[in-house]
Protein backbone atom coordinates (compact mmCIF):
# COMPACT_ATOMS: atom_id res chain seq x y z
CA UNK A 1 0.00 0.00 0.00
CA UNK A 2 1.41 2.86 -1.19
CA UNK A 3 1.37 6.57 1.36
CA UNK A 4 1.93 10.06 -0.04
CA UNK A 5 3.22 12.30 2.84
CA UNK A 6 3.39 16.58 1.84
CA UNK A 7 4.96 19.28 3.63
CA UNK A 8 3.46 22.17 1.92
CA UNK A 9 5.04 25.42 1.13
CA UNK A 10 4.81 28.08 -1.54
CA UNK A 11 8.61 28.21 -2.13
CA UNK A 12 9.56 24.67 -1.72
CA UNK A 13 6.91 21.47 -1.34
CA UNK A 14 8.67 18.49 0.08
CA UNK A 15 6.69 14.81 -0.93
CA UNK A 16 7.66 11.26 -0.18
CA UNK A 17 5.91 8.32 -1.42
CA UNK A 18 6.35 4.89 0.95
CA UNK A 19 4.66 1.58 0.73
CA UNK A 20 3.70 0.37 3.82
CA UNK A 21 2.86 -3.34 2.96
CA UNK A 22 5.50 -4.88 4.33
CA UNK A 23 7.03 -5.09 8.13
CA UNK A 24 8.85 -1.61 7.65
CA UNK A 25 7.90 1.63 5.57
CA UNK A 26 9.87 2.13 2.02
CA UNK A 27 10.61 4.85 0.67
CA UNK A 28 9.58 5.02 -2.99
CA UNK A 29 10.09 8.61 -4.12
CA UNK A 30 11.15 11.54 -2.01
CA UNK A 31 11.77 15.08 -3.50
CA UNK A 32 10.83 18.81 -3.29
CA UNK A 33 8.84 20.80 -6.01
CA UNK A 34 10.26 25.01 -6.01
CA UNK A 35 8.68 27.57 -7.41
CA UNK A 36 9.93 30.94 -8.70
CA UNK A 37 9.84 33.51 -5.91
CA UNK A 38 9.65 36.54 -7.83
CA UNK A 39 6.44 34.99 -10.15
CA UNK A 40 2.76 35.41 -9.38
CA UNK A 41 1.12 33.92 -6.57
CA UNK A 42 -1.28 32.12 -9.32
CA UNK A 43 1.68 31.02 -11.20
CA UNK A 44 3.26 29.80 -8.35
CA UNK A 45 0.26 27.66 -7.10
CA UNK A 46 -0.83 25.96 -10.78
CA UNK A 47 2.95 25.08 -10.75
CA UNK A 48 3.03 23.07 -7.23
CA UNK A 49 -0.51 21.71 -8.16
CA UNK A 50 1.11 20.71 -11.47
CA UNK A 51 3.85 19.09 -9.92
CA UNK A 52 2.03 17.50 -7.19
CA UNK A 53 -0.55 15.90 -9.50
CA UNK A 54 1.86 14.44 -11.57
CA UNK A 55 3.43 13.01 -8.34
CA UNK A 56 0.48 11.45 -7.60
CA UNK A 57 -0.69 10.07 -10.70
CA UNK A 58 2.43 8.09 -11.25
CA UNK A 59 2.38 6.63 -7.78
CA UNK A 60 -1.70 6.13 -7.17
CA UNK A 61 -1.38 5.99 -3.59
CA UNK A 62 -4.42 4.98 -1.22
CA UNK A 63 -3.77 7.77 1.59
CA UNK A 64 -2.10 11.19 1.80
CA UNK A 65 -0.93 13.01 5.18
CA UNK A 66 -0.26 16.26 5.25
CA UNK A 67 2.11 18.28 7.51
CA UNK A 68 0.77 21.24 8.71
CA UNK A 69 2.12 24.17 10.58
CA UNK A 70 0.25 24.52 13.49
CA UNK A 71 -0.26 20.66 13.56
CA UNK A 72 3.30 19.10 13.78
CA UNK A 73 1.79 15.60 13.82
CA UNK A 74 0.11 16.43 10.50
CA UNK A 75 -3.14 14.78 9.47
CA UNK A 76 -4.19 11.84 7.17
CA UNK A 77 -6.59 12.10 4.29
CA UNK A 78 -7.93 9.21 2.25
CA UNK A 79 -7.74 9.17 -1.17
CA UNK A 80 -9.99 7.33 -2.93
């Protein structure tokens, strides 16, 4: 079963992709998506969503957590 975890940001994304099936967690994929300080806020979004989604679509994992700032335990989304 394969887990997407994201740390969001608007200059640099991190993502990892891990299959859990076995005994221990694998790391798949594990990278960072940066966008262009100086461009448009809009630009700058459609290019992490761009990223992300192709991320995603090659992988097809089941469940997604998300870090977020005020929650450093982050929270789990399913994807289905």
């Amino acid at each position: 079963m394969l887990i997407a975890g994201i740390d969001p940001g608007l200059n640099i994304t991190g993502y990892a992709i891990l299959n859990v099936a076995g005994p221990h967690p694998v790391i798949c994929d594990a990278g960072i998506c940066k966008t262009d300080a100086s461009a448009p806020l809009p630009q700058r979004l459609n290019q992490i969503d761009t990223d992300i989604s192709a991320i995603l679509d090659q992988w097809q994992p089941v469940a997604m957590g998300v870090t977020l700032e005020n929650r450093p335990d982050g929270t789990l989304w399913r994807i289905e």
